[in-house]
ModelCIF file with pLDDT and N, C-alpha, C, O atoms, coordinates in Angstrom:
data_MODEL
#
_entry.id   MODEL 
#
_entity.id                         1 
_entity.type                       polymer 
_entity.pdbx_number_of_molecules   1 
#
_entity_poly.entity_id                      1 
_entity_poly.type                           'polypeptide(L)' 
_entity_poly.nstd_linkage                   no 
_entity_poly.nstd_monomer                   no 
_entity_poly.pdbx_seq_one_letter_code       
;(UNK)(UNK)(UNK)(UNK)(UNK)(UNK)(UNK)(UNK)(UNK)(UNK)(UNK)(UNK)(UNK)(UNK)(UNK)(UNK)
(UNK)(UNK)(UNK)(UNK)(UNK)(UNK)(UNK)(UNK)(UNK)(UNK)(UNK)(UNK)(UNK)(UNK)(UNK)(UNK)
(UNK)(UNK)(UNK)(UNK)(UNK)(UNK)(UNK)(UNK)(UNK)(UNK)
;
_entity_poly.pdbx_seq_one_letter_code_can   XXXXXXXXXXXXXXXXXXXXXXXXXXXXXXXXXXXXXXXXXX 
_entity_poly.pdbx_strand_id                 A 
#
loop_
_entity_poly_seq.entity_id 
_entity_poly_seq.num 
_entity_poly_seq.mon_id 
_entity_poly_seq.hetero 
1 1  UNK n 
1 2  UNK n 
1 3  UNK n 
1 4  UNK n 
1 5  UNK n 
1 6  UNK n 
1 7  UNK n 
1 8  UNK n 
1 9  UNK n 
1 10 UNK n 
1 11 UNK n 
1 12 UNK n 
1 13 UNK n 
1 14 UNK n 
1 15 UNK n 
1 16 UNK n 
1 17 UNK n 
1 18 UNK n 
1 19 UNK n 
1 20 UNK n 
1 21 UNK n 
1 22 UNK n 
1 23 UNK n 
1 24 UNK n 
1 25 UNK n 
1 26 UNK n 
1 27 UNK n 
1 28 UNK n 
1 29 UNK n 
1 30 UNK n 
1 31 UNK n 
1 32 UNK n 
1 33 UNK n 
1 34 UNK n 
1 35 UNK n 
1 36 UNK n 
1 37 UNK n 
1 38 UNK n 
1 39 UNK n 
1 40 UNK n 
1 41 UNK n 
1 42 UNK n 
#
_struct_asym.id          A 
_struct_asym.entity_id   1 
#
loop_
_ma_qa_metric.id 
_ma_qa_metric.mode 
_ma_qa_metric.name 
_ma_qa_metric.software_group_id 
_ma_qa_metric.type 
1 global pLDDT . pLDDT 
2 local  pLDDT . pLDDT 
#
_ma_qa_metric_global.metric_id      1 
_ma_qa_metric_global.metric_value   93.98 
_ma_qa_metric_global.model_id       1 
_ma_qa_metric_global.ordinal_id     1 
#
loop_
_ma_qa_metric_local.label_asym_id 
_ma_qa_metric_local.label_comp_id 
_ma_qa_metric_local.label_seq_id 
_ma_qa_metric_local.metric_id 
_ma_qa_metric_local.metric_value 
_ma_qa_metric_local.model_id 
_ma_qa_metric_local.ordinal_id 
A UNK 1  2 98.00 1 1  
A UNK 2  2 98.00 1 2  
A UNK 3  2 98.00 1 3  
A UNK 4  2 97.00 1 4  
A UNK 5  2 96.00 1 5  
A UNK 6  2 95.00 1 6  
A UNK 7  2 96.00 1 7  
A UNK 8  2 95.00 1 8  
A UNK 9  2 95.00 1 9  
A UNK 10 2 92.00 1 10 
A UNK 11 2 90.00 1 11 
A UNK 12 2 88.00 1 12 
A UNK 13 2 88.00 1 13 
A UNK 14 2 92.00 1 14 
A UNK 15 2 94.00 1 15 
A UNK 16 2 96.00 1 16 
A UNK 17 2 96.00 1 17 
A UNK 18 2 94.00 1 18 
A UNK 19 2 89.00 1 19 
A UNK 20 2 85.00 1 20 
A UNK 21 2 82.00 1 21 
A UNK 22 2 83.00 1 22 
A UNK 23 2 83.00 1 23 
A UNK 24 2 86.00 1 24 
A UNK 25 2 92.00 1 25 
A UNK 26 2 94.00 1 26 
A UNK 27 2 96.00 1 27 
A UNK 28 2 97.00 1 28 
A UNK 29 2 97.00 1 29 
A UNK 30 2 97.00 1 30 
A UNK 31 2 97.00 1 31 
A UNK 32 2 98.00 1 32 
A UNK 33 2 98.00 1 33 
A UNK 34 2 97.00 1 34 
A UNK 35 2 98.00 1 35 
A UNK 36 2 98.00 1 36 
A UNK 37 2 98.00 1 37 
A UNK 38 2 97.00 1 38 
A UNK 39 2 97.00 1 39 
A UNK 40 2 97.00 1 40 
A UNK 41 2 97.00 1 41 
A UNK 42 2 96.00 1 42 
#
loop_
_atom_site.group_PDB 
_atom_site.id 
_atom_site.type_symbol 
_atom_site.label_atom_id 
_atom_site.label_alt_id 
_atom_site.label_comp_id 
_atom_site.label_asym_id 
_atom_site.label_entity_id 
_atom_site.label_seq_id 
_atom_site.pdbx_PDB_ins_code 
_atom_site.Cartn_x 
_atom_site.Cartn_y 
_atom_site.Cartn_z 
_atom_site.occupancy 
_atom_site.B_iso_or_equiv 
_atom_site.pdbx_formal_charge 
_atom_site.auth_seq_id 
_atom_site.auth_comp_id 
_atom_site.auth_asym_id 
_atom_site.auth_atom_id 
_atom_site.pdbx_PDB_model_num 
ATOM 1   N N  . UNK A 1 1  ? 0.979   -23.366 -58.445 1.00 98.00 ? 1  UNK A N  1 
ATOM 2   C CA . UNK A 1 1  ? -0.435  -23.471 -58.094 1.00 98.00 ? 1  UNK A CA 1 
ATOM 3   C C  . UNK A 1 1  ? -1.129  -22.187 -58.537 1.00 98.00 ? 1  UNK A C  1 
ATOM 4   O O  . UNK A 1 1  ? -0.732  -21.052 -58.273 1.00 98.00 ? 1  UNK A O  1 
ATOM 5   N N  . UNK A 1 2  ? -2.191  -22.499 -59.230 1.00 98.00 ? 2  UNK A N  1 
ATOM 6   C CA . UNK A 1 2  ? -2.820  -21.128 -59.883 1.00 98.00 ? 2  UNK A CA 1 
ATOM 7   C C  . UNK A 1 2  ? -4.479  -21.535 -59.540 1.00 98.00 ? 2  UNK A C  1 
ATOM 8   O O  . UNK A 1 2  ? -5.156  -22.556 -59.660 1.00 98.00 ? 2  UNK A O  1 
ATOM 9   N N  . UNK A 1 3  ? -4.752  -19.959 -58.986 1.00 98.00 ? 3  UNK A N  1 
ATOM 10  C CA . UNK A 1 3  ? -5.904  -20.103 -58.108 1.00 98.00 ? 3  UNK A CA 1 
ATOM 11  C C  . UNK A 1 3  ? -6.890  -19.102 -58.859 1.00 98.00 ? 3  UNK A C  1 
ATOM 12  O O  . UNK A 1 3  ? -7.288  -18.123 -58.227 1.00 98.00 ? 3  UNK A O  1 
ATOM 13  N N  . UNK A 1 4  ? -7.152  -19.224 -59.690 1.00 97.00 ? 4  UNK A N  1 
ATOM 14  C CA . UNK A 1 4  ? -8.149  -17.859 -60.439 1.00 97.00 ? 4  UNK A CA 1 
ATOM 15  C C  . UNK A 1 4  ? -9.345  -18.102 -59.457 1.00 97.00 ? 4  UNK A C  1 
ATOM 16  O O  . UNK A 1 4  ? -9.631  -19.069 -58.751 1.00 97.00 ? 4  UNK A O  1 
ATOM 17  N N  . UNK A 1 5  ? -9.993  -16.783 -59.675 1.00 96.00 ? 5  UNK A N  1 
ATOM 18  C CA . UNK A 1 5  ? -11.578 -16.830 -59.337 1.00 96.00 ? 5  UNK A CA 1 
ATOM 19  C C  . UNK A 1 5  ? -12.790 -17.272 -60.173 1.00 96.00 ? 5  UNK A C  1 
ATOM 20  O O  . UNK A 1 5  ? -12.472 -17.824 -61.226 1.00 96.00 ? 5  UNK A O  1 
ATOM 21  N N  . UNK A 1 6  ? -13.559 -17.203 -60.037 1.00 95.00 ? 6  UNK A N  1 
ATOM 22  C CA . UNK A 1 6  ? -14.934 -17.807 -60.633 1.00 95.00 ? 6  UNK A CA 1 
ATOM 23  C C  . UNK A 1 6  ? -14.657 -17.417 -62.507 1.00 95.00 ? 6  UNK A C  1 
ATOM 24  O O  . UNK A 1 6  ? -14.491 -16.379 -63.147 1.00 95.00 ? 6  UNK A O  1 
ATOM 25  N N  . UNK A 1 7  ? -14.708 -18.478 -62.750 1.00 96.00 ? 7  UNK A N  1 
ATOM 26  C CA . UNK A 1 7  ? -14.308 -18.232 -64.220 1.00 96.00 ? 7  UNK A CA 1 
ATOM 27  C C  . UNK A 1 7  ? -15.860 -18.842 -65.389 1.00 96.00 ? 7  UNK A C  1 
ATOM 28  O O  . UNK A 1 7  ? -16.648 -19.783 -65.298 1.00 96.00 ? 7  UNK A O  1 
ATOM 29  N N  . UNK A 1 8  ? -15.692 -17.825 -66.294 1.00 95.00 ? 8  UNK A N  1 
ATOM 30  C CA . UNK A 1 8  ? -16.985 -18.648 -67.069 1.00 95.00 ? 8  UNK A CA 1 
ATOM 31  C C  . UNK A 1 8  ? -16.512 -19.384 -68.370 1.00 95.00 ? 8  UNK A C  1 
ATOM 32  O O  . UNK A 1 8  ? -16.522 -19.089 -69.565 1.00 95.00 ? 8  UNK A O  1 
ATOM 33  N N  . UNK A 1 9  ? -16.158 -20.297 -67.751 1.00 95.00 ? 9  UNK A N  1 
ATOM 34  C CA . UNK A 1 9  ? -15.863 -21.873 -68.292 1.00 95.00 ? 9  UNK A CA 1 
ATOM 35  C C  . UNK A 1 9  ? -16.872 -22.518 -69.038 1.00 95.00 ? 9  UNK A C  1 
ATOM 36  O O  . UNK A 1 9  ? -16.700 -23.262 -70.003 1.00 95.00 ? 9  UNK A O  1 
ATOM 37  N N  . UNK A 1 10 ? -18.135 -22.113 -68.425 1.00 92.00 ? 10 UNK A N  1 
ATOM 38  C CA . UNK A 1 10 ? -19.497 -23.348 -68.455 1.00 92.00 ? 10 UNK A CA 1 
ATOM 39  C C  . UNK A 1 10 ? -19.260 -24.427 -67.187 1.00 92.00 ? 10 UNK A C  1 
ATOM 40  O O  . UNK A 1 10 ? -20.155 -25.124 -66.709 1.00 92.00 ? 10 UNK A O  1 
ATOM 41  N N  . UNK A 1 11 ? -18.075 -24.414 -66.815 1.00 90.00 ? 11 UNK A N  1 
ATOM 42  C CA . UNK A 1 11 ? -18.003 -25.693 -65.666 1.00 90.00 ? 11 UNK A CA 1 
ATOM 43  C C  . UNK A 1 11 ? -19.443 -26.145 -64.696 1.00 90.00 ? 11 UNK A C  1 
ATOM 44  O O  . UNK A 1 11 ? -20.040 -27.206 -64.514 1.00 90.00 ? 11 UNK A O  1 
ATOM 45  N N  . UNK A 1 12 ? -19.658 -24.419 -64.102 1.00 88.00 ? 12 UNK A N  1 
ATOM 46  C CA . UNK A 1 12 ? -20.753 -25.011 -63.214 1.00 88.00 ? 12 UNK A CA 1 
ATOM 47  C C  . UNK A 1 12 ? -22.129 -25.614 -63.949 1.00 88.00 ? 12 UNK A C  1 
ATOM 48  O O  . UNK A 1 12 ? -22.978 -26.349 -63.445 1.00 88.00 ? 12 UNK A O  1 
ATOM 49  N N  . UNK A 1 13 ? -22.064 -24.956 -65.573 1.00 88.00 ? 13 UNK A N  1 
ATOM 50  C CA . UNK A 1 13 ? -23.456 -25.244 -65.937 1.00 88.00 ? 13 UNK A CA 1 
ATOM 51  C C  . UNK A 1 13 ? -23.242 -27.108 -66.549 1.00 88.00 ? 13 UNK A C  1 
ATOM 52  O O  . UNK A 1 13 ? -24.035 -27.529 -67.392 1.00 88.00 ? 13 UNK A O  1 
ATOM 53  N N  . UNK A 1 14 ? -22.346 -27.842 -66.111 1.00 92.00 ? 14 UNK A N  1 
ATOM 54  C CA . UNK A 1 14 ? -22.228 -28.953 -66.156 1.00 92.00 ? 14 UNK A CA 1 
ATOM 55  C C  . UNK A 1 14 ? -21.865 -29.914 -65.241 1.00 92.00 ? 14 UNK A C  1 
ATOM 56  O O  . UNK A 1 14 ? -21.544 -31.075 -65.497 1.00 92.00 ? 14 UNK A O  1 
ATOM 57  N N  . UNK A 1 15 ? -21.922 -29.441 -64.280 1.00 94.00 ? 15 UNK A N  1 
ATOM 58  C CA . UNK A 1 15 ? -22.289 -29.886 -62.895 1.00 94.00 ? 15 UNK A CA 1 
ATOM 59  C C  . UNK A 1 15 ? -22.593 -31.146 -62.734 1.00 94.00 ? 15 UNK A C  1 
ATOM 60  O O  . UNK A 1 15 ? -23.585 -31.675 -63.237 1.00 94.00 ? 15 UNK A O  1 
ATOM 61  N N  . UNK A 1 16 ? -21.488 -31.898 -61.789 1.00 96.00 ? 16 UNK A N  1 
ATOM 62  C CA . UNK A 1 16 ? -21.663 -33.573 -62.023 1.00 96.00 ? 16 UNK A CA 1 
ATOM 63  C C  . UNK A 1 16 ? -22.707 -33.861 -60.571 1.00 96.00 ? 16 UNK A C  1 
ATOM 64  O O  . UNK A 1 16 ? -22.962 -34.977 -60.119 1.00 96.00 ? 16 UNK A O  1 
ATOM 65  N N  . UNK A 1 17 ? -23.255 -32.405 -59.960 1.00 96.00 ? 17 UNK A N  1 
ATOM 66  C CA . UNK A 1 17 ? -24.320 -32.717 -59.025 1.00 96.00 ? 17 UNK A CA 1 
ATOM 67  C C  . UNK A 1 17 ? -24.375 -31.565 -58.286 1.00 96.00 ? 17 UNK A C  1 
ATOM 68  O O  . UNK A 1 17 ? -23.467 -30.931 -57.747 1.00 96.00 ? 17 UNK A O  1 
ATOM 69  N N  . UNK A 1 18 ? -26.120 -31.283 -58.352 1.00 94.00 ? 18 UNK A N  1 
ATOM 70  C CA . UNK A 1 18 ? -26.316 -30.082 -57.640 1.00 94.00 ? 18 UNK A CA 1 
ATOM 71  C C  . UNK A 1 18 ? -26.247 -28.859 -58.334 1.00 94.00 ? 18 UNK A C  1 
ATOM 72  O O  . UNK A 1 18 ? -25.431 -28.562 -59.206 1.00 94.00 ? 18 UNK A O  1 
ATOM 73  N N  . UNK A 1 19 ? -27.420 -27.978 -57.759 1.00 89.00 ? 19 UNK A N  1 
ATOM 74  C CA . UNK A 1 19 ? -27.260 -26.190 -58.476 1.00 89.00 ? 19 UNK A CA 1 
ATOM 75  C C  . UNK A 1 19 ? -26.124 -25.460 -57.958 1.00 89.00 ? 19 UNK A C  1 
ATOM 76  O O  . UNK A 1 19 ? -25.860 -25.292 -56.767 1.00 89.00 ? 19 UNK A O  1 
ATOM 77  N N  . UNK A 1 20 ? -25.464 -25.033 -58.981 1.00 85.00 ? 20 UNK A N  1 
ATOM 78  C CA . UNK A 1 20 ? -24.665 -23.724 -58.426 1.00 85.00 ? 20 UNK A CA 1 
ATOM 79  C C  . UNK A 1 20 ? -25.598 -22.947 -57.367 1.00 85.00 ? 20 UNK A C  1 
ATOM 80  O O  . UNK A 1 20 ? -26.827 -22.946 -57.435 1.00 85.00 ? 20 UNK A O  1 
ATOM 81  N N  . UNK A 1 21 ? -24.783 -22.235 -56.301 1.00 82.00 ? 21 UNK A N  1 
ATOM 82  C CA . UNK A 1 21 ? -25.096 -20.736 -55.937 1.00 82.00 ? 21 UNK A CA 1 
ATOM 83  C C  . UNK A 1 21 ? -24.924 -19.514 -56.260 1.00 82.00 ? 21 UNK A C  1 
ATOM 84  O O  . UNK A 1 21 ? -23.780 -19.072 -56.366 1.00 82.00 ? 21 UNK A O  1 
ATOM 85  N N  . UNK A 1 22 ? -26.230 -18.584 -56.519 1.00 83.00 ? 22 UNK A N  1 
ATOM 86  C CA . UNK A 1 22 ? -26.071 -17.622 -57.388 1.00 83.00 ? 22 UNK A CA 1 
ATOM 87  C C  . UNK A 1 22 ? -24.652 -16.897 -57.334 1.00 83.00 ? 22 UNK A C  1 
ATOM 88  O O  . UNK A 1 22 ? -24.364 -16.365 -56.261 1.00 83.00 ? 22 UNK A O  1 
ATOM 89  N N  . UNK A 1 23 ? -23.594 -16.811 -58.542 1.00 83.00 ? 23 UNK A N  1 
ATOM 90  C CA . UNK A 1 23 ? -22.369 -16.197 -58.630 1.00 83.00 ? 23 UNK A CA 1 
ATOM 91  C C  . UNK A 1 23 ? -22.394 -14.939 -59.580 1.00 83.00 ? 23 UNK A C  1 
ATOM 92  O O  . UNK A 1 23 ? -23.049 -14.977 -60.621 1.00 83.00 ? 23 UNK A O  1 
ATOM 93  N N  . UNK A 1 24 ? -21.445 -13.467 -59.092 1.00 86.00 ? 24 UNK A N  1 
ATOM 94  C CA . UNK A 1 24 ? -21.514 -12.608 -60.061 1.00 86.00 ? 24 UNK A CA 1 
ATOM 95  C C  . UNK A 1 24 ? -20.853 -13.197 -61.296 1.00 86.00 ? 24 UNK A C  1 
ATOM 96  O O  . UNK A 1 24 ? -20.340 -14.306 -61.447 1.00 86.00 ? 24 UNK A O  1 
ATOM 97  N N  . UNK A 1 25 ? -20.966 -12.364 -61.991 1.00 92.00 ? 25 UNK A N  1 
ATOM 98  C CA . UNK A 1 25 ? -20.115 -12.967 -63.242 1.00 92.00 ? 25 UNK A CA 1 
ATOM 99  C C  . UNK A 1 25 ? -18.675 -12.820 -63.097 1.00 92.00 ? 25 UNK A C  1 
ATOM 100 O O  . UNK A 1 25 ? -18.061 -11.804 -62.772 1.00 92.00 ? 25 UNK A O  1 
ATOM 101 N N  . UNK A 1 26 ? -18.064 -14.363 -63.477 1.00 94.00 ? 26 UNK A N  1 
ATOM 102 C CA . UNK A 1 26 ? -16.966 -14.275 -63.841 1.00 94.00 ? 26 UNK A CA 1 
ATOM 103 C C  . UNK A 1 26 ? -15.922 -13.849 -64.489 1.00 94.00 ? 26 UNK A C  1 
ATOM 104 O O  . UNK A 1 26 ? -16.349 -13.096 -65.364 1.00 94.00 ? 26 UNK A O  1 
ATOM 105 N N  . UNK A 1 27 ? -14.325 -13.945 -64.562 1.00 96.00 ? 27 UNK A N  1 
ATOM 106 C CA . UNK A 1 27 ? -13.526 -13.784 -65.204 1.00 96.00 ? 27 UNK A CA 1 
ATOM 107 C C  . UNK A 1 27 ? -14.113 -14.595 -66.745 1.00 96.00 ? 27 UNK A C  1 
ATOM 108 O O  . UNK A 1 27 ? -14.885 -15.553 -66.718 1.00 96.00 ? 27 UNK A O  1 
ATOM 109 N N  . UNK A 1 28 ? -13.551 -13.967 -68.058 1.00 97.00 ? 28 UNK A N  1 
ATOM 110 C CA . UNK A 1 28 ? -13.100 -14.716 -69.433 1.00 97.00 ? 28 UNK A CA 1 
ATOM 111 C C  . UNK A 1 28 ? -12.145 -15.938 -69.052 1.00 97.00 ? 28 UNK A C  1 
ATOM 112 O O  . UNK A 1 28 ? -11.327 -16.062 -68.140 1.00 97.00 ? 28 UNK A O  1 
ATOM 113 N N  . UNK A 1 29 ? -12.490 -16.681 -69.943 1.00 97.00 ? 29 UNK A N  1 
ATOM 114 C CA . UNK A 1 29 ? -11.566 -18.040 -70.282 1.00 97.00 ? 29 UNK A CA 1 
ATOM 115 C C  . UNK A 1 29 ? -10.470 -17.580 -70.653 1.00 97.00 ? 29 UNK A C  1 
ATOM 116 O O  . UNK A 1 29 ? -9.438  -17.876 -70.051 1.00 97.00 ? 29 UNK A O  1 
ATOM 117 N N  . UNK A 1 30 ? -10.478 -16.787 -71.688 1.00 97.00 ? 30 UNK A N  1 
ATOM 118 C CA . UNK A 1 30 ? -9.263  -15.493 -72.338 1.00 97.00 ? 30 UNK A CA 1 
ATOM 119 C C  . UNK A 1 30 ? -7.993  -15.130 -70.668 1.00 97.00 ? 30 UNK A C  1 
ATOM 120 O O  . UNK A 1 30 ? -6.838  -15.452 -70.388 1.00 97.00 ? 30 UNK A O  1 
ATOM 121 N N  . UNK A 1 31 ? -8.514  -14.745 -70.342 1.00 97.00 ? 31 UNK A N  1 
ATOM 122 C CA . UNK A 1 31 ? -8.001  -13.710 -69.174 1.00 97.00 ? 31 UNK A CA 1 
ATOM 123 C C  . UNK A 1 31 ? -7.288  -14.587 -68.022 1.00 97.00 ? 31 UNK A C  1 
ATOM 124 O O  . UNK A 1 31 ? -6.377  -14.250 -67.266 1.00 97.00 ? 31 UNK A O  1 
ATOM 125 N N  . UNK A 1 32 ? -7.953  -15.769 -68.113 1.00 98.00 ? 32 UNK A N  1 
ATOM 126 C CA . UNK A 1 32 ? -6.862  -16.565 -66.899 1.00 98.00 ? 32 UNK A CA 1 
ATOM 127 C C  . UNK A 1 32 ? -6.282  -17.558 -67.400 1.00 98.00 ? 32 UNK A C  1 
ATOM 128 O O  . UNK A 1 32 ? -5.434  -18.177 -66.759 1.00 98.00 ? 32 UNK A O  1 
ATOM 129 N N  . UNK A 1 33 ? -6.763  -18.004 -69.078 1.00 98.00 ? 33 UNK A N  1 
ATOM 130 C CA . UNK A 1 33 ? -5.367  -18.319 -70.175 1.00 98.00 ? 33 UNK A CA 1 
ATOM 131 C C  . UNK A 1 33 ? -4.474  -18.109 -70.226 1.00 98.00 ? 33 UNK A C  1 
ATOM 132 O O  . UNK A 1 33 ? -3.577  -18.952 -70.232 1.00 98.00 ? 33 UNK A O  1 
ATOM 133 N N  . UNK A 1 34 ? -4.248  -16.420 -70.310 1.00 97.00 ? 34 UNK A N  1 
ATOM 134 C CA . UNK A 1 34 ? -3.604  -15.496 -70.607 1.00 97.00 ? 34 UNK A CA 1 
ATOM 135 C C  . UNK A 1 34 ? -2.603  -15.314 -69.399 1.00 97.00 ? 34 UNK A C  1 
ATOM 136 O O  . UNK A 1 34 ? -1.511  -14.774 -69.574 1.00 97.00 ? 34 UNK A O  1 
ATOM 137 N N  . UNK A 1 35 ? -2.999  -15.770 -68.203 1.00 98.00 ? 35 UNK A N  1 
ATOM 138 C CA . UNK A 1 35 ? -2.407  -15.296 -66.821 1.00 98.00 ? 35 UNK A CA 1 
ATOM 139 C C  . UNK A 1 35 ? -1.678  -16.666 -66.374 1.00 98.00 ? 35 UNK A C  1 
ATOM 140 O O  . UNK A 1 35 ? -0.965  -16.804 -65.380 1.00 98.00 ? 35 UNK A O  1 
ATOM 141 N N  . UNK A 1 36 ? -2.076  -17.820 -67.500 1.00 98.00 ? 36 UNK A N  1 
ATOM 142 C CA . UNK A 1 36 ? -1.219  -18.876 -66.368 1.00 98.00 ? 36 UNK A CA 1 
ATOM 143 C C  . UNK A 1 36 ? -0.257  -19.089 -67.331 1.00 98.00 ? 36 UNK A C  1 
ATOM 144 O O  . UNK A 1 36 ? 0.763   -19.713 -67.041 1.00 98.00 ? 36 UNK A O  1 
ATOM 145 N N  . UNK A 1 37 ? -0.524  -18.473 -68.904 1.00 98.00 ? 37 UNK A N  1 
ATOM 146 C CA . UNK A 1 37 ? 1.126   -18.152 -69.911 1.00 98.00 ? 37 UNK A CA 1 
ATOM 147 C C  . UNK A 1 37 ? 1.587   -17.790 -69.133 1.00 98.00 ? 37 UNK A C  1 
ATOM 148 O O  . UNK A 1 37 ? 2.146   -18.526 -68.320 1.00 98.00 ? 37 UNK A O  1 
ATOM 149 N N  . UNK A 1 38 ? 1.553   -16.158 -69.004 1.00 97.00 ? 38 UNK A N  1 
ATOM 150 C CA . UNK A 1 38 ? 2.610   -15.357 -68.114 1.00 97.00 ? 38 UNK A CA 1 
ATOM 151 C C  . UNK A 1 38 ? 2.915   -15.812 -66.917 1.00 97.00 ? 38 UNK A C  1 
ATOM 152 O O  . UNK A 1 38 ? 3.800   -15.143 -66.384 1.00 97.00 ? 38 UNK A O  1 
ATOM 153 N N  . UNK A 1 39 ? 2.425   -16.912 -66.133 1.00 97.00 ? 39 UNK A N  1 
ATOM 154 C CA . UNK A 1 39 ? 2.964   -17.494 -65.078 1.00 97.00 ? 39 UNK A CA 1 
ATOM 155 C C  . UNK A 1 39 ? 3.865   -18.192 -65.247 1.00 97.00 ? 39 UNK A C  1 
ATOM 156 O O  . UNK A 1 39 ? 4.611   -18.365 -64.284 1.00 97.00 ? 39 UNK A O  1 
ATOM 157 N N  . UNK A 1 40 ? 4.225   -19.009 -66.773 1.00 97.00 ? 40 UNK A N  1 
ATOM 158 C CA . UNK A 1 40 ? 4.730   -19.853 -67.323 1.00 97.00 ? 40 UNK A CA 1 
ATOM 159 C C  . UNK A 1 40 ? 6.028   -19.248 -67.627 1.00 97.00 ? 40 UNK A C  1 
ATOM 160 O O  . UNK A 1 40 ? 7.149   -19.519 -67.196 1.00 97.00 ? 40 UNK A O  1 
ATOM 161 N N  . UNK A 1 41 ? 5.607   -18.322 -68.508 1.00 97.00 ? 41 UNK A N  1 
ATOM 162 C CA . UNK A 1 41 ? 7.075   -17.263 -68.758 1.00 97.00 ? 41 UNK A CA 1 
ATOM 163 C C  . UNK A 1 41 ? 7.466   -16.702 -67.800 1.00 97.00 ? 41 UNK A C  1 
ATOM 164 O O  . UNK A 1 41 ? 8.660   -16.988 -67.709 1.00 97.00 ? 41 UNK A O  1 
ATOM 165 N N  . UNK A 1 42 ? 7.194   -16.085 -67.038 1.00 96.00 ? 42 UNK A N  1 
ATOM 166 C CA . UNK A 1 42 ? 7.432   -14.834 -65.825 1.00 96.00 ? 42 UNK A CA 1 
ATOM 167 C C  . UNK A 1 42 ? 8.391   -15.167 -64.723 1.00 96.00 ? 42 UNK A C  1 
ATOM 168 O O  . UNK A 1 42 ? 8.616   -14.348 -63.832 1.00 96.00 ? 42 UNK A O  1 
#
């Protein structure tokens, strides 16, 4: 189970309903790619 934080995906800006609430900026797509390899290998 892999739980990243707020990631900028675009997910929320496609939203199957409703505005997001204002979020700081997220993690890279890169960066929790990168983290569920090494979860894979590790």
């Amino acid at each position: 189970d892999v739980r990243p934080p707020h990631t900028e995906t675009g997910l929320v800006d496609r939203a199957i309903a409703g505005d997001p609430p204002k979020m700081p900026e997220g993690l890279s797509p890169d960066t929790v790619a990168d983290r569920v390899i090494a979860a894979i290998t590790g």
